[in-house]
Protein backbone atom coordinates (compact mmCIF):
# COMPACT_ATOMS: atom_id res chain seq x y z
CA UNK A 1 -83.50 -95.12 -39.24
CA UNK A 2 -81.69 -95.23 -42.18
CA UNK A 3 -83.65 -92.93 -44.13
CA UNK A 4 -83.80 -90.72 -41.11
CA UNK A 5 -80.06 -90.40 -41.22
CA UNK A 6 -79.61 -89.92 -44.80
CA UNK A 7 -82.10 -86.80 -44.93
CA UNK A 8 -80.07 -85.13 -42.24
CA UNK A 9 -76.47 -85.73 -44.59
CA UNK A 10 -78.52 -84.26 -47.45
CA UNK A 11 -77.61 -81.30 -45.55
CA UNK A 12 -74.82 -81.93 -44.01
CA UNK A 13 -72.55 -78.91 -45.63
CA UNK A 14 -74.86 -76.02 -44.93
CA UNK A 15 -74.60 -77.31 -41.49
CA UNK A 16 -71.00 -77.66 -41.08
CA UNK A 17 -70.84 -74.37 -42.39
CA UNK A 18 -73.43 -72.68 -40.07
CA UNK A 19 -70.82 -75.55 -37.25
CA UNK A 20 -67.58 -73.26 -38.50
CA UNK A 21 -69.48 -70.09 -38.63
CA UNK A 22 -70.05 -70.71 -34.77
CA UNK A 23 -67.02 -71.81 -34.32
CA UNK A 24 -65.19 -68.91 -35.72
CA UNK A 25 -67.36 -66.80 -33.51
CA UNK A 26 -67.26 -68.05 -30.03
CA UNK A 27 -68.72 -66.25 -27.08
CA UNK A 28 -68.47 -67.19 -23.04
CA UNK A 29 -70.82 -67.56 -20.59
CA UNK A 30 -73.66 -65.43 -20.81
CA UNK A 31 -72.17 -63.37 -23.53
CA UNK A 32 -73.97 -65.77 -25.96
CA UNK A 33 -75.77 -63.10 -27.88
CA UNK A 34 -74.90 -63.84 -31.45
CA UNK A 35 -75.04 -67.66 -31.14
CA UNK A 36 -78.75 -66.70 -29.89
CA UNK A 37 -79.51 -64.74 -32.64
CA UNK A 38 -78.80 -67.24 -35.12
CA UNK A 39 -80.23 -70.07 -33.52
CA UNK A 40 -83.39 -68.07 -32.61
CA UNK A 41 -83.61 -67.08 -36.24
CA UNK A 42 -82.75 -70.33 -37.68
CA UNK A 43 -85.36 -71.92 -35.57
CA UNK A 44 -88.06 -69.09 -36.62
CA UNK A 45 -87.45 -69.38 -40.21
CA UNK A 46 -88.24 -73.03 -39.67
CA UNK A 47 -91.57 -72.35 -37.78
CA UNK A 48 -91.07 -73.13 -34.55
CA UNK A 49 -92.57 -70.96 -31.56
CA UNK A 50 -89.11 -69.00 -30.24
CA UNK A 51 -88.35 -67.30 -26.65
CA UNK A 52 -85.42 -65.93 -26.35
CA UNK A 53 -83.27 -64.55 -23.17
CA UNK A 54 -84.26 -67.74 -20.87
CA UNK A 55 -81.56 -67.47 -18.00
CA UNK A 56 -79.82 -64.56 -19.88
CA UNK A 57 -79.14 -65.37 -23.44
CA UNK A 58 -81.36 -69.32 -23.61
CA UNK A 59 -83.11 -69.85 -26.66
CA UNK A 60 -85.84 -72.26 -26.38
CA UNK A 61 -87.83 -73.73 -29.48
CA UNK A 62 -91.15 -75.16 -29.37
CA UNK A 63 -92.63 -77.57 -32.19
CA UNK A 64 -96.39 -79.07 -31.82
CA UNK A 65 -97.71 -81.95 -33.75
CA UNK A 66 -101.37 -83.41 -33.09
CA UNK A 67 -102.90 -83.13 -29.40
CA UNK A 68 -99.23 -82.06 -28.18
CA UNK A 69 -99.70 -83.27 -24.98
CA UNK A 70 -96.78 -85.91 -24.02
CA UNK A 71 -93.54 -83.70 -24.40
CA UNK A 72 -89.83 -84.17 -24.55
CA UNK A 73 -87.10 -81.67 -24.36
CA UNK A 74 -83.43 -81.76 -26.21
CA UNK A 75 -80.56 -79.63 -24.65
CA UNK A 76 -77.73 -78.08 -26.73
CA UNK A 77 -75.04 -76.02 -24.51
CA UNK A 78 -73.71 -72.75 -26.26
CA UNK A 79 -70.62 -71.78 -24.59
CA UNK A 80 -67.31 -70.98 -25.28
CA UNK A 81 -63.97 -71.42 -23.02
CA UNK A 82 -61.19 -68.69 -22.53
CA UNK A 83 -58.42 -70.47 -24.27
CA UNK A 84 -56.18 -69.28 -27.03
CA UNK A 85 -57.05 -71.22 -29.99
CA UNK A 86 -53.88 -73.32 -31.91
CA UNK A 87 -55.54 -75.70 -34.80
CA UNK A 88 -54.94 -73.63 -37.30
CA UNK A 89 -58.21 -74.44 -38.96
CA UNK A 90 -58.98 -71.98 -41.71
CA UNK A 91 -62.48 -71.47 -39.67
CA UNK A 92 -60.48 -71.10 -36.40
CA UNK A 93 -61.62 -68.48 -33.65
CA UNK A 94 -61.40 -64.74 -34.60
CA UNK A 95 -61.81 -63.68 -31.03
CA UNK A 96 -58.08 -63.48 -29.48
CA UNK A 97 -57.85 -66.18 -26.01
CA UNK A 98 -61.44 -67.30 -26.46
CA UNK A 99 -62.28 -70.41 -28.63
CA UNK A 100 -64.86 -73.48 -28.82
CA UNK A 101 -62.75 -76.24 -27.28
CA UNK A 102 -65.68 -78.59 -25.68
CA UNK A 103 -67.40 -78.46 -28.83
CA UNK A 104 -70.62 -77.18 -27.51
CA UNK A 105 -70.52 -75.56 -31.39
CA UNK A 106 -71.00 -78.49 -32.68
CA UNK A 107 -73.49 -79.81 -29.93
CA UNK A 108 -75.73 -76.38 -30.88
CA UNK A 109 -75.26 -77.53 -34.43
CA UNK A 110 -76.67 -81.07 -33.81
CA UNK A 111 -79.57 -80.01 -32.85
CA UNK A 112 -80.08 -77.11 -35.48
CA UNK A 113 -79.89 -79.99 -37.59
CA UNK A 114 -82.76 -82.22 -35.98
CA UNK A 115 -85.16 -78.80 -35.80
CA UNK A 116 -84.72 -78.44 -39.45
CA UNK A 117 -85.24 -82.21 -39.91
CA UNK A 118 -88.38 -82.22 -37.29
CA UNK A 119 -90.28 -79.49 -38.86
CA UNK A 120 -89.80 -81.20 -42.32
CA UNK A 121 -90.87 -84.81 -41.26
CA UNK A 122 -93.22 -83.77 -38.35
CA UNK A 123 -93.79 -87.73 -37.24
CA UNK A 124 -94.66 -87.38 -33.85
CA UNK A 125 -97.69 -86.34 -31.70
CA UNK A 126 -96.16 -84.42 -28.89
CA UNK A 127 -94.40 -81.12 -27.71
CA UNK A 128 -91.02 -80.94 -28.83
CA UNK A 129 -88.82 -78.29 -26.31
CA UNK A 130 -85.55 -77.54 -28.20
CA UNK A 131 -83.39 -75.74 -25.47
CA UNK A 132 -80.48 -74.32 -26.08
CA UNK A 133 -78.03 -73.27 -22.95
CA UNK A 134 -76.08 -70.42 -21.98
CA UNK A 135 -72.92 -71.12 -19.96
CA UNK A 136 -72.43 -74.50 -19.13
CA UNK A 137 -68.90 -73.46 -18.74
CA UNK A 138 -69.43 -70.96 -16.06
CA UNK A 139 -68.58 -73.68 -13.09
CA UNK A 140 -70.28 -72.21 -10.22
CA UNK A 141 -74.38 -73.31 -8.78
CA UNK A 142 -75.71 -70.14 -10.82
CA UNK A 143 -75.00 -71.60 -13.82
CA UNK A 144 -76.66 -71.64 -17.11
CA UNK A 145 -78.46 -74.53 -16.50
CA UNK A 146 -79.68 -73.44 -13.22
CA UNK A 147 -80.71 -69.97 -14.49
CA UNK A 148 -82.75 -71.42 -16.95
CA UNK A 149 -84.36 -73.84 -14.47
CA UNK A 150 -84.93 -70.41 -12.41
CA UNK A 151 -86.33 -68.56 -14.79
CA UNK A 152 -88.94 -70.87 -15.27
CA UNK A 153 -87.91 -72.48 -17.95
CA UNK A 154 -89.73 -76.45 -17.08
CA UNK A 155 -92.63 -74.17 -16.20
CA UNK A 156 -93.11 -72.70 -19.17
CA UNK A 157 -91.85 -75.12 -21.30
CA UNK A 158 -93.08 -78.49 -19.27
CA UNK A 159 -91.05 -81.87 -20.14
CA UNK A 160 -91.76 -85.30 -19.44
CA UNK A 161 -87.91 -86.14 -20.43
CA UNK A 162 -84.82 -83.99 -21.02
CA UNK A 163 -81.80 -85.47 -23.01
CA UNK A 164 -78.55 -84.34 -23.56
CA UNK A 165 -75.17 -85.22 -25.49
CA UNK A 166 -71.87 -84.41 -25.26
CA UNK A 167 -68.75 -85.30 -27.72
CA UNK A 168 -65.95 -87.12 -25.96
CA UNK A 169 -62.99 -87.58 -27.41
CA UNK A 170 -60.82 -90.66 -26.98
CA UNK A 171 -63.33 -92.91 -28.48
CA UNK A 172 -64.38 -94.05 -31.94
CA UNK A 173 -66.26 -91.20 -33.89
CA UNK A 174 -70.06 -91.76 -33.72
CA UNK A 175 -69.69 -94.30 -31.22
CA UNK A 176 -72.67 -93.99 -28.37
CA UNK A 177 -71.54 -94.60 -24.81
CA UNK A 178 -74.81 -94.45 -21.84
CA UNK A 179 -75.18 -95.13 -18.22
CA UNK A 180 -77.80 -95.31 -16.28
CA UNK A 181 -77.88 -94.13 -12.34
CA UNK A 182 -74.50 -91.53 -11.66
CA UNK A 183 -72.85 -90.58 -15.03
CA UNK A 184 -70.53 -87.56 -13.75
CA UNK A 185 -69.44 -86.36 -10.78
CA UNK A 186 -70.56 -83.49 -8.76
CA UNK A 187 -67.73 -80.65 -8.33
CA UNK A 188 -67.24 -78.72 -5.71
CA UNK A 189 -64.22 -75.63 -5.80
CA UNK A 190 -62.52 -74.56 -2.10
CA UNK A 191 -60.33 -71.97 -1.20
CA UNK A 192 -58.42 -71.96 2.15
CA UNK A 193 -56.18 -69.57 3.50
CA UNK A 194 -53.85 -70.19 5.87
CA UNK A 195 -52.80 -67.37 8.04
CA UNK A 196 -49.46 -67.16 9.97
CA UNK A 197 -46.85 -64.59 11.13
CA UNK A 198 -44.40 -63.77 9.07
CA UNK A 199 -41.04 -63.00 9.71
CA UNK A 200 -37.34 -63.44 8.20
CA UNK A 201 -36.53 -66.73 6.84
CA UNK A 202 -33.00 -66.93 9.09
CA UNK A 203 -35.43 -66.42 12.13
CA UNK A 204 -37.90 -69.10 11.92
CA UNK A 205 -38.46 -69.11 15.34
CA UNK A 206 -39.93 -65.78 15.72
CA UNK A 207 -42.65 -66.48 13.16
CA UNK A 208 -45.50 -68.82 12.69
CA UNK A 209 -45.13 -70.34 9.35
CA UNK A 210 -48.04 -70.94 7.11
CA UNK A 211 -46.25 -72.39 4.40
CA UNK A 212 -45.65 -75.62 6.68
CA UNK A 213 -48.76 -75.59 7.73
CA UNK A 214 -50.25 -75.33 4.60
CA UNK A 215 -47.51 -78.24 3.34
CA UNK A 216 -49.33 -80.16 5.77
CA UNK A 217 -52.66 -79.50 5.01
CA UNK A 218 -51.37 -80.49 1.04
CA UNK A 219 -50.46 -84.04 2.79
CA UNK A 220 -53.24 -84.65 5.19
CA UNK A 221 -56.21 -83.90 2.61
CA UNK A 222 -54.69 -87.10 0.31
CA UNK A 223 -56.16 -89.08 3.25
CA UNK A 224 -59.61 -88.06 2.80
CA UNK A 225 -60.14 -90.25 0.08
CA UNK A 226 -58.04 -92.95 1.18
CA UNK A 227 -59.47 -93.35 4.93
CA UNK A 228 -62.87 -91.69 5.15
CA UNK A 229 -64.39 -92.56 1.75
CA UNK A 230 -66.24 -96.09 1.36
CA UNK A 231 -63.39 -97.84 -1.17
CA UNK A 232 -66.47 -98.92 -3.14
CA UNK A 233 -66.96 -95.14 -3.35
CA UNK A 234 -65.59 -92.57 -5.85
CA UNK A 235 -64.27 -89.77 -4.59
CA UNK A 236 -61.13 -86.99 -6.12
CA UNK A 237 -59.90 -84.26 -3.76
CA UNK A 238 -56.97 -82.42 -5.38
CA UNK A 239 -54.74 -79.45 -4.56
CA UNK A 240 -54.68 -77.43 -8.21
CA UNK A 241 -52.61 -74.16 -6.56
CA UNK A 242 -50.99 -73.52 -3.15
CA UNK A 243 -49.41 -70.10 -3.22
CA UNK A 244 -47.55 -68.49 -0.80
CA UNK A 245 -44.50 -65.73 -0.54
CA UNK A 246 -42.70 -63.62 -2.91
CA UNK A 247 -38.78 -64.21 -1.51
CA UNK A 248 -37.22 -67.52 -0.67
CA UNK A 249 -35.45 -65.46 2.51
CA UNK A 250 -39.04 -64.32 3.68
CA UNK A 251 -42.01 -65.95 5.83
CA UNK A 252 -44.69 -64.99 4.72
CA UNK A 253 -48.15 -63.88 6.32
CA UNK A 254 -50.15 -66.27 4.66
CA UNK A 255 -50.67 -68.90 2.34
CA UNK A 256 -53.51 -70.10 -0.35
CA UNK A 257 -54.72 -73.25 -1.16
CA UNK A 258 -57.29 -74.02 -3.74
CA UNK A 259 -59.01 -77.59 -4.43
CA UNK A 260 -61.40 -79.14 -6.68
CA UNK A 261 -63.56 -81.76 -4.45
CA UNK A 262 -65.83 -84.43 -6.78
CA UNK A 263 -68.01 -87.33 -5.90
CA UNK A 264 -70.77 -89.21 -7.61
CA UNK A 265 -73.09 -89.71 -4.70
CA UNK A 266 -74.74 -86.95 -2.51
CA UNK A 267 -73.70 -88.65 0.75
CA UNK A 268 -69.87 -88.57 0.07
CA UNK A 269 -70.30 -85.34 -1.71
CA UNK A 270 -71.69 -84.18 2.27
CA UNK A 271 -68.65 -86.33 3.88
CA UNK A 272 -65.80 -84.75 2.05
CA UNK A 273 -66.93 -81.23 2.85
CA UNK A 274 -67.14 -82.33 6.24
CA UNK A 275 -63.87 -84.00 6.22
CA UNK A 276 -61.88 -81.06 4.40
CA UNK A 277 -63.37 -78.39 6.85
CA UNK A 278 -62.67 -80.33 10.06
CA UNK A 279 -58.77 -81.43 8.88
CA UNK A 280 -57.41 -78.05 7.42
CA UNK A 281 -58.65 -76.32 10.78
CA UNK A 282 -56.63 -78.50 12.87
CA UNK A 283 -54.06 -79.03 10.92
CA UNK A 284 -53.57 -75.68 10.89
CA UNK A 285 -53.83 -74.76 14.62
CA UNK A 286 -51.57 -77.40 15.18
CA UNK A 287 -48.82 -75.32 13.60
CA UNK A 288 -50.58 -72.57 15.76
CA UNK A 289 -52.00 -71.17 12.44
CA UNK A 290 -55.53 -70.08 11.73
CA UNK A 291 -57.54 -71.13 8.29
CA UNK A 292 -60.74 -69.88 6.52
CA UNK A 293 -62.44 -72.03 4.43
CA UNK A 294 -64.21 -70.88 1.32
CA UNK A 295 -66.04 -74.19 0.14
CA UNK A 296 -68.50 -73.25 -3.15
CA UNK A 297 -70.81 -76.18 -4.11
CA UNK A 298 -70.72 -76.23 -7.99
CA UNK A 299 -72.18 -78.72 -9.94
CA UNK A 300 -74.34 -81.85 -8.83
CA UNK A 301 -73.87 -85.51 -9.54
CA UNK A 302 -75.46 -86.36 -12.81
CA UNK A 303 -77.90 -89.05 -12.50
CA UNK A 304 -79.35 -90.48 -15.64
CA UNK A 305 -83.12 -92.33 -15.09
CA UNK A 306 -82.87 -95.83 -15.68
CA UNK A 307 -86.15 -95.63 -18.30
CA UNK A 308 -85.06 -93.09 -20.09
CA UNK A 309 -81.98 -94.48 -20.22
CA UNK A 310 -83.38 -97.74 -21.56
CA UNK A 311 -85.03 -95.64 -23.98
CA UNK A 312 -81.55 -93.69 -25.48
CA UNK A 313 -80.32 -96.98 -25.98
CA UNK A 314 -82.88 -97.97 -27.92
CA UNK A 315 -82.49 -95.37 -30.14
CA UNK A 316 -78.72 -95.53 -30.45
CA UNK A 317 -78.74 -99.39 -31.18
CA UNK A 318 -81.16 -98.99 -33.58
CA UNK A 319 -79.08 -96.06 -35.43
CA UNK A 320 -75.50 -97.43 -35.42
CA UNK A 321 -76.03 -100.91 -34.64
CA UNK A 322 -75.40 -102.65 -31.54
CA UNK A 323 -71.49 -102.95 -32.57
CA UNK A 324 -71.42 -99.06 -31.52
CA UNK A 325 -73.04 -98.42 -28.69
CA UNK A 326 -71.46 -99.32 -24.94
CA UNK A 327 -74.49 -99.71 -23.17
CA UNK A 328 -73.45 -99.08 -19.68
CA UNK A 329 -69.71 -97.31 -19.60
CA UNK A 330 -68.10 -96.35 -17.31
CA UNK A 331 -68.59 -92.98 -15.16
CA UNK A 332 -66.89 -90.08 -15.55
CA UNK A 333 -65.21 -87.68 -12.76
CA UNK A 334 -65.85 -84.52 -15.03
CA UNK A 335 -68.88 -82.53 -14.22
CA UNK A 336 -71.66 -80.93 -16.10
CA UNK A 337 -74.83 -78.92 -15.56
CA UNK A 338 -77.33 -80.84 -17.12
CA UNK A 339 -77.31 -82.35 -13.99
CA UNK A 340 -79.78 -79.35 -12.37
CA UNK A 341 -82.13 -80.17 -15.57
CA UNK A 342 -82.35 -84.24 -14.57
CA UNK A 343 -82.80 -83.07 -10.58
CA UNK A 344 -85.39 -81.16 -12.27
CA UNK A 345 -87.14 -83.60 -15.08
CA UNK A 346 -86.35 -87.38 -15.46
CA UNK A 347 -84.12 -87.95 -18.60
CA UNK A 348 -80.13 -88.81 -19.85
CA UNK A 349 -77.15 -87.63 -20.82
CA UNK A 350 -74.51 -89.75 -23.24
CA UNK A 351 -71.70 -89.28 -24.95
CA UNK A 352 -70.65 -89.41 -28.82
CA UNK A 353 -67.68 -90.35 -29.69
CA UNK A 354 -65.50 -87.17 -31.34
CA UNK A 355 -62.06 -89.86 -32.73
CA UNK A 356 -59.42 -91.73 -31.27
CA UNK A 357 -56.21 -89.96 -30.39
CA UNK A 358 -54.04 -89.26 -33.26
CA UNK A 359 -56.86 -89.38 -35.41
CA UNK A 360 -59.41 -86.56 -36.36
CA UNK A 361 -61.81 -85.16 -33.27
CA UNK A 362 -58.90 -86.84 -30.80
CA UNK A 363 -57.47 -84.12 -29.36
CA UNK A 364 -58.87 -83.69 -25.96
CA UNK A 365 -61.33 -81.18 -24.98
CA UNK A 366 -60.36 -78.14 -23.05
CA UNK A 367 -57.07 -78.26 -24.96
CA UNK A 368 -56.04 -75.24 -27.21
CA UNK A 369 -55.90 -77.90 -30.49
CA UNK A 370 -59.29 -79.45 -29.87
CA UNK A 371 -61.70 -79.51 -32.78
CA UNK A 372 -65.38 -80.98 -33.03
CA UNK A 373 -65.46 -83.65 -35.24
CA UNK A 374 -68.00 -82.95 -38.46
CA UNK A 375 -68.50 -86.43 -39.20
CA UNK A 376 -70.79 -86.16 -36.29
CA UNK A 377 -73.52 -83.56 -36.71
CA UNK A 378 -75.62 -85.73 -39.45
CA UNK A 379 -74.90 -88.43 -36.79
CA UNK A 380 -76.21 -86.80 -33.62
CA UNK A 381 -78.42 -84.84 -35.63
CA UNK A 382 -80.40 -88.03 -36.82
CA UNK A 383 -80.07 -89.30 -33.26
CA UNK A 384 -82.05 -86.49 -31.77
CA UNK A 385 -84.96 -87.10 -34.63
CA UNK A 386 -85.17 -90.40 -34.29
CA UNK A 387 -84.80 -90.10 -30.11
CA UNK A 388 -87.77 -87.66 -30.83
CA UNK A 389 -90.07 -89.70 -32.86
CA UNK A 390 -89.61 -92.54 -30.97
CA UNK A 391 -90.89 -90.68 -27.98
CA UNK A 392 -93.65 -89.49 -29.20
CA UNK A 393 -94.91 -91.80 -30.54
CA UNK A 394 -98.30 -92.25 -30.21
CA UNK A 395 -98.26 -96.32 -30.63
CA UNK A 396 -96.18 -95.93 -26.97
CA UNK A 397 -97.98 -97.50 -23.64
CA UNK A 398 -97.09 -93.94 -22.10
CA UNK A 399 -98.12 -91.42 -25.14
């Protein structure tokens, strides 16, 4: 493993550099046309079989070695957020309110890093699927994931295991955290509108208000949670906006709510909707209101397989050392949409760790002063080789 690592930090600055280069050109959700470009070319130019415009702007490259037949795919997600960038790094974004702050950058990065590394070494007898993601960001069920998955992507490019990492903040750089069974929540966004009657504020009586209504609706949804959900169960339903008015002498006609609803198991996922959709329309008409309900379902719960699970742990343990690896942490209420690719294919989805607060990589992501940590791409760059190797290897009961 060790040698393994130390090849990929051989080349660590040409890859931090092609990290910042990315970084100082960030694109959003299926705008990724210049981060496809130079992976697609990067990838060619180290002789791997290339398709580009997989769900949009996906990149997907292929390496064989020997019969080829037991195959494993890696995932890398692309995507930039619409946030003004603050670090001040010299290699910060040069696109005004649109920046890299998940560090899917440096996740793209990681894995340029292993296909270099995998088409020098080439010890494995398998299909390697390298797939790189458009808009993970992009929040809604037609994400990139998803586009990919309908465009044919496990098809054409059949896995017997997808894996994917993400940088998290918070903890130790390079430390490994897995989990086997739910790993992140699914997230579901839902407008309602509340409609009333408005009127002047001095004459309350000859409107029908949806501001209390909606007040209401703000109080009665915290019980949700609290009384319908299993308290073995995890569950979040919050209230991010309620809008209503324009003049604090005015009723108005309406009002606007709009929640974020999360669960890690399909079954509460189903009860909250049910829940939410039954209390805001009587809450409502009992104020003698109306309410439409808008409820998108976004993201699934992501649900790690228990072998392949077994089998990123492994790998970690035997690159770090047992010392850095939490082998079963705890689950976390974020979402992401590698969770269509393991509905798909059986596989797993861990975290790195990017530093502690305070220190370098802390910053949190989705914040305008996050930065990936560097320290990290030999790291998770020698992770996906040796995840890779270890796969397909033909000395394995399954190969």
């Amino acid at each position: 493993m060790a040698g393994i690592l130390e090849l990929v930090r051989s080349q660590a600055d040409s890859f931090t550099a092609i990290r910042r280069d990315i970084h100082r050109h960030p694109e959003l959700s299926f705008q990724e046309s210049r981060t496809s470009d130079l992976v697609a070319g990067l990838l060619e130019s180290w002789g791997f079989q290339v398709e580009r415009g997989i769900g949009g702007t996906g990149v997907v490259g292929q390496l064989r070695r020997g019969n080829g037949l037991r195959s494993i795919g890696v995932r890398a997600d692309m995507d930039a957020l619409p946030i003004a960038e603050t670090t001040g790094a010299e290699y910060a974004s040069t696109r005004p309110g649109v920046m890299h702050a998940c560090g899917h950058d440096g996740h793209t990065t990681m894995l340029l890093a292993a296909a270099k590394t995998l088409a020098e070494r080439g010890q494995f007898n398998g299909t390697v699927n390298l797939i790189f993601q458009p808009a993970e960001e992009y929040g809604r069920a037609d994400s990139g994931a998803a586009r990919m998955i309908a465009d044919g992507l496990f098809e054409r490019y059949p896995c017997d295991a997808v894996y994917g990492m993400h940088n998290w903040p918070g903890l130790p750089q390079g430390r490994l955290v897995f989990r086997d069974g739910a790993m992140m929540a699914s997230s579901d966004s839902v407008t309602i509108t509340v409609a009333g009657k408005g009127g002047h504020g001095a004459q309350p009586h000859l409107a029908i208000d949806p501001v209390v209504a909606a007040a209401s609706i703000v109080m009665a949804l915290q019980t949700v949670v609290a009384r319908n959900v299993n308290p073995n169960r995890t569950a979040v339903v919050t209230v991010g906006v309620l809008r209503a008015g324009i003049a604090n002498n005015v009723i108005p006609d309406s009002a606007r709510l709009e929640l974020t609803v999360r669960a890690l198991d399909e079954d509460v996922r189903s009860l909250l909707e049910e829940r939410i959709t039954a209390l805001v329309h009587t809450q409502a008409e009992s104020y003698g209101c109306t309410a439409e309900i808008d409820y998108n379902r976004g993201y699934p719960a992501l649900r790690n397989a228990v072998a392949e699970t077994d089998l990123a742990r492994e790998v970690g343990r035997a690159l770090v050392g047992e010392s850095e690896v939490i082998g079963q942490g705890e689950a976390i209420i974020a979402s992401e949409d590698f969770a269509f690719m393991l509905e798909a294919v059986p596989g797993a989805y861990f975290m790195i760790g990017n530093g502690l607060p305070g220190e370098k990589g802390g910053v949190p992501v989705h914040n305008p002063g996050y930065d990936f940590n560097d320290a990290n791409i030999p790291l998770g760059g020698a992770y996906w080789v040796t995840l890779v190797e270890r796969f397909l290897d033909p000395e394995r009961p399954e190969a």
